[in-house]
N, C-alpha and C. Protein backbone atom coordinates (compact mmCIF):
# COMPACT_ATOMS: atom_id res chain seq x y z
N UNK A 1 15.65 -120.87 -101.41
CA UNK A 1 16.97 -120.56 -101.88
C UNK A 1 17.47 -119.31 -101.18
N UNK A 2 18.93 -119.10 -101.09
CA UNK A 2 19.16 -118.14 -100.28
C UNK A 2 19.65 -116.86 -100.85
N UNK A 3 18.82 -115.39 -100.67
CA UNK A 3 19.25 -114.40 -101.24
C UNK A 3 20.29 -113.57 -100.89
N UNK A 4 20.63 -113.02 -101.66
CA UNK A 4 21.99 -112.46 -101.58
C UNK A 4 22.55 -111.57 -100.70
N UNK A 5 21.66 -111.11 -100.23
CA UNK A 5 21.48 -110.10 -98.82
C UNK A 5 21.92 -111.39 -97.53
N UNK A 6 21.49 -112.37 -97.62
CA UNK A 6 21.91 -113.58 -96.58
C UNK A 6 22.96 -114.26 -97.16
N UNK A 7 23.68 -114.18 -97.78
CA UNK A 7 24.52 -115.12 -98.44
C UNK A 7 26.09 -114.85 -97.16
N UNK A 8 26.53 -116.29 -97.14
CA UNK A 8 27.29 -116.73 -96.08
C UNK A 8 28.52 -115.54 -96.20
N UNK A 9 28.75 -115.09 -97.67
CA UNK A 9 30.01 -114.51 -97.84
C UNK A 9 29.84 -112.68 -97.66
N UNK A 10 29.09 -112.07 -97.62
CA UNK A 10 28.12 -110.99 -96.63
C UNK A 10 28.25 -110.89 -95.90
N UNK A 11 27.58 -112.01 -95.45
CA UNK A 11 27.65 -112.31 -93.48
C UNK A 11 29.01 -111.92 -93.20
N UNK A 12 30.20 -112.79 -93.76
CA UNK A 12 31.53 -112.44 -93.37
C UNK A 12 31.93 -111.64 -93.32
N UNK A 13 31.39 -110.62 -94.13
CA UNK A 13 31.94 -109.32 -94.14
C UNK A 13 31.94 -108.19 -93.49
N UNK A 14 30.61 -108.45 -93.13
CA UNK A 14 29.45 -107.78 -92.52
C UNK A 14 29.94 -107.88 -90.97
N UNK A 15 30.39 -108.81 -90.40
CA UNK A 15 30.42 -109.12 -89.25
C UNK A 15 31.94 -109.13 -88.77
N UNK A 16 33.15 -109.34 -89.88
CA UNK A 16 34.41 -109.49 -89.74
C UNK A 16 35.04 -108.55 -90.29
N UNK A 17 34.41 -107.59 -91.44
CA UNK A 17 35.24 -106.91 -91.99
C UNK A 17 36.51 -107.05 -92.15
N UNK A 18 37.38 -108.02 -93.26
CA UNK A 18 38.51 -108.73 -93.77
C UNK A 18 38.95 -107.41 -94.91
N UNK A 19 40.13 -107.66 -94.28
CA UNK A 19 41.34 -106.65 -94.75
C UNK A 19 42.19 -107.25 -95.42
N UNK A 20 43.70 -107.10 -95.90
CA UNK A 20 44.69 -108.23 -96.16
C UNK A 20 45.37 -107.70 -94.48
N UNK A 21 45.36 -107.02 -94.00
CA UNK A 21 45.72 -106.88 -92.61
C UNK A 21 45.31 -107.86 -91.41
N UNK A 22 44.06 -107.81 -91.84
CA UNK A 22 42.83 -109.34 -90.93
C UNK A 22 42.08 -110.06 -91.89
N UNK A 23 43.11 -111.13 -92.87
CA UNK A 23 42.35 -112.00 -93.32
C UNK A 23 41.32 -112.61 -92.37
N UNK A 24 40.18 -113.15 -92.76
CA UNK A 24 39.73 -114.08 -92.34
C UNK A 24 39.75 -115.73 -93.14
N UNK A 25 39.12 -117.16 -92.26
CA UNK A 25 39.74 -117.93 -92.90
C UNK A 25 38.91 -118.51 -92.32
N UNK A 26 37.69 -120.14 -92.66
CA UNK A 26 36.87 -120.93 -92.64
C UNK A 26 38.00 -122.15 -91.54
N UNK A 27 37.50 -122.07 -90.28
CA UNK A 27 38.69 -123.05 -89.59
C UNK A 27 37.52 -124.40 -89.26
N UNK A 28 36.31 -124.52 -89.71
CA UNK A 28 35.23 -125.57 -89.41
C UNK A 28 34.25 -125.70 -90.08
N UNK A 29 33.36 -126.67 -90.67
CA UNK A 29 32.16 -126.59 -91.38
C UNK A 29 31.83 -128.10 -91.10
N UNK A 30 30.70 -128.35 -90.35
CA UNK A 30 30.39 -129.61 -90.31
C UNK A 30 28.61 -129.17 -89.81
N UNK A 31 28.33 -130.15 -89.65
CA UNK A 31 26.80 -130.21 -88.90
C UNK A 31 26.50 -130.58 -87.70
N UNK A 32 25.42 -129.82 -87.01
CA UNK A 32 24.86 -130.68 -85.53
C UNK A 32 24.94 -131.77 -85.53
N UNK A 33 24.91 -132.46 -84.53
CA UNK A 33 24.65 -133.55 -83.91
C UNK A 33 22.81 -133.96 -83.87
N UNK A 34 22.64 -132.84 -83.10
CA UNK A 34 20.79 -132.72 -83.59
C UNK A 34 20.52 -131.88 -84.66
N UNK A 35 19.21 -133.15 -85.73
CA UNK A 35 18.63 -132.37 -86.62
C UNK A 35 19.79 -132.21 -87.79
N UNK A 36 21.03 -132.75 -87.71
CA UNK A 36 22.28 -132.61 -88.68
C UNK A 36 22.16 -130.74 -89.53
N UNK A 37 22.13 -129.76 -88.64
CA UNK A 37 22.07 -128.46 -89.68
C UNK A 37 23.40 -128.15 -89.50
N UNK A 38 23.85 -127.81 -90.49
CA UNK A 38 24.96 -127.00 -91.02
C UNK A 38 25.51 -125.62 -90.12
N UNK A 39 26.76 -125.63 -90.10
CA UNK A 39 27.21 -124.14 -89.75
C UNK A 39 28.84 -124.32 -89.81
N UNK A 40 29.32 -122.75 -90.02
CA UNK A 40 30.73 -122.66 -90.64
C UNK A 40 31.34 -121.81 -89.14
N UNK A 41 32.78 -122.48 -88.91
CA UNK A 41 33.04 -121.54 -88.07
C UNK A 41 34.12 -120.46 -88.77
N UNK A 42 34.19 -119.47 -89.00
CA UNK A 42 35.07 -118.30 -89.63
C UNK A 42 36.08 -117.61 -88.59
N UNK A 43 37.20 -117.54 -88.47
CA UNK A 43 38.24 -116.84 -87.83
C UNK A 43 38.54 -115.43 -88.61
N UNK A 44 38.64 -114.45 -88.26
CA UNK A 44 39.81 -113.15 -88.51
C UNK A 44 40.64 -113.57 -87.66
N UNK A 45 41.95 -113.32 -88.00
CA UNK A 45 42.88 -112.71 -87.03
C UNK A 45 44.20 -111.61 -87.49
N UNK A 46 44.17 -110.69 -86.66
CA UNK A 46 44.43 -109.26 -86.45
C UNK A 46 45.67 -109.31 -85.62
N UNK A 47 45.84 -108.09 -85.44
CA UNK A 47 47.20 -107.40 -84.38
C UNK A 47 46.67 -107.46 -83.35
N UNK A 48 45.27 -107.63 -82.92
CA UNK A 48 44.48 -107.15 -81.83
C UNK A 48 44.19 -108.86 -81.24
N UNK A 49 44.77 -110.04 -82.07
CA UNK A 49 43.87 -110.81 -81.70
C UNK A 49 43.19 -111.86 -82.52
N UNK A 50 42.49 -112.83 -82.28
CA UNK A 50 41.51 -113.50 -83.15
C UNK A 50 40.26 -113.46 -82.76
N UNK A 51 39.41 -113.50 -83.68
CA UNK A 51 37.70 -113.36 -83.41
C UNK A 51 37.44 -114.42 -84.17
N UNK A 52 36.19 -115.37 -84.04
CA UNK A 52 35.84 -116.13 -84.40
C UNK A 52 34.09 -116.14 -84.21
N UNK A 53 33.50 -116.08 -85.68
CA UNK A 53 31.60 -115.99 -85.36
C UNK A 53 31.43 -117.08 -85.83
N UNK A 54 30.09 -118.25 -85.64
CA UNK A 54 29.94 -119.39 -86.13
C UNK A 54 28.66 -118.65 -86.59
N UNK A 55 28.52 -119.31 -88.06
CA UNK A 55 27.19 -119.12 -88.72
C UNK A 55 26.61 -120.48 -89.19
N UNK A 56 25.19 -119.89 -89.25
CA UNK A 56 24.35 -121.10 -89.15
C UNK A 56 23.58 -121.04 -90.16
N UNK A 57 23.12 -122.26 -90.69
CA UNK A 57 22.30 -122.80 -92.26
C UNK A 57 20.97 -122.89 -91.67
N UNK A 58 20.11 -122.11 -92.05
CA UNK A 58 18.33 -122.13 -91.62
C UNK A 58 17.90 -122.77 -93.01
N UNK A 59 16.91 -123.73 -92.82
CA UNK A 59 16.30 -124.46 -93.29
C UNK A 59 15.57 -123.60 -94.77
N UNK A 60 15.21 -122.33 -94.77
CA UNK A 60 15.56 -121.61 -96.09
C UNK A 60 16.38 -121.27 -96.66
N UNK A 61 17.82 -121.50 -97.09
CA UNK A 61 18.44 -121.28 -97.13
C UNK A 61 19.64 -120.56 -96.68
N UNK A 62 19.44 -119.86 -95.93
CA UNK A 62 19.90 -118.23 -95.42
C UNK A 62 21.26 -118.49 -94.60
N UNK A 63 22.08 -117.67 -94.05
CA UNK A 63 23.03 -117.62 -93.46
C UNK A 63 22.49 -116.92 -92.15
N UNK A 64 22.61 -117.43 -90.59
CA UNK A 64 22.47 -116.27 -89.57
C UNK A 64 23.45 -116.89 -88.36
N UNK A 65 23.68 -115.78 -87.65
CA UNK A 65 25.00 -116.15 -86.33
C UNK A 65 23.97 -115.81 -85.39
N UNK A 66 22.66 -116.51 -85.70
CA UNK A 66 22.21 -117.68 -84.90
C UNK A 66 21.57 -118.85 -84.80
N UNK A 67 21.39 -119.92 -84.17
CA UNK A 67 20.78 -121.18 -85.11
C UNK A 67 19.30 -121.12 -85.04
N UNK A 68 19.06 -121.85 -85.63
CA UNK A 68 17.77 -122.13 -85.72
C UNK A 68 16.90 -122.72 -85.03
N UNK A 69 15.86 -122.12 -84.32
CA UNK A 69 14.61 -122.63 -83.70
C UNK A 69 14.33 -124.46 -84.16
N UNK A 70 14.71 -125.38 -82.52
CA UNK A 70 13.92 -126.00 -82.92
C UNK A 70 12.63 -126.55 -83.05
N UNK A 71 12.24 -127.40 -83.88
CA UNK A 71 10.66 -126.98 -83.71
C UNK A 71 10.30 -127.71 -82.35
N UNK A 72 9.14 -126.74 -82.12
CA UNK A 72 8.14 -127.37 -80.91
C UNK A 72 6.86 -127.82 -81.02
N UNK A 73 6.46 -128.91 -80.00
CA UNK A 73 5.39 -130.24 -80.24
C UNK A 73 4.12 -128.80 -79.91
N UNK A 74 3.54 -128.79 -80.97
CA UNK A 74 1.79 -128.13 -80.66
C UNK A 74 0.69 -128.96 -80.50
N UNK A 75 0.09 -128.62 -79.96
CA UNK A 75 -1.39 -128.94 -80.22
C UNK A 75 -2.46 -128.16 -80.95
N UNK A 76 -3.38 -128.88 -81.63
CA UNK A 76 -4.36 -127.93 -82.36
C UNK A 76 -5.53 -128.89 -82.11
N UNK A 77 -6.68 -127.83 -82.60
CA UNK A 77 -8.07 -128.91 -82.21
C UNK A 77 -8.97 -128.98 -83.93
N UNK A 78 -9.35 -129.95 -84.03
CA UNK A 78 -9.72 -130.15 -85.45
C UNK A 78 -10.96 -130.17 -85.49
């Protein structure tokens, strides 16, 4: 489950700092193509501009703006 320190709406803040000057605003949310994981794309836009960070759904719950490792084939000896 995802703690609150990772929670998607944090992240936003954290990374966009939203004003009523630079709302920000959710312009995408769908899933990969591979592995179907989740991620939101978030816009600010400002006097300066628009910024846009995509965040990503890790398989513990968590929010990060970056995706997730996919897994790789190991070998082990038994």
């Amino acid at each position: 489950m995802a703690s609150a320190e990772n929670s998607l709406r944090l992240l936003v803040e954290k990374w966009l700092a939203p004003t009523p000057a630079t709302p920000v605003r959710v312009t995408r949310f769908t899933r990969t193509r591979s592995k179907r994981r989740r991620y939101v794309r978030v816009e600010a836009v400002g006097p300066a501009g628009s910024l846009a960070i995509f965040f990503f759904r890790h398989d513990d719950g968590t929010w990060r703006v970056f995706p997730a490792e996919s897994e790789r084939a190991a070998m082990s000896v038994s």
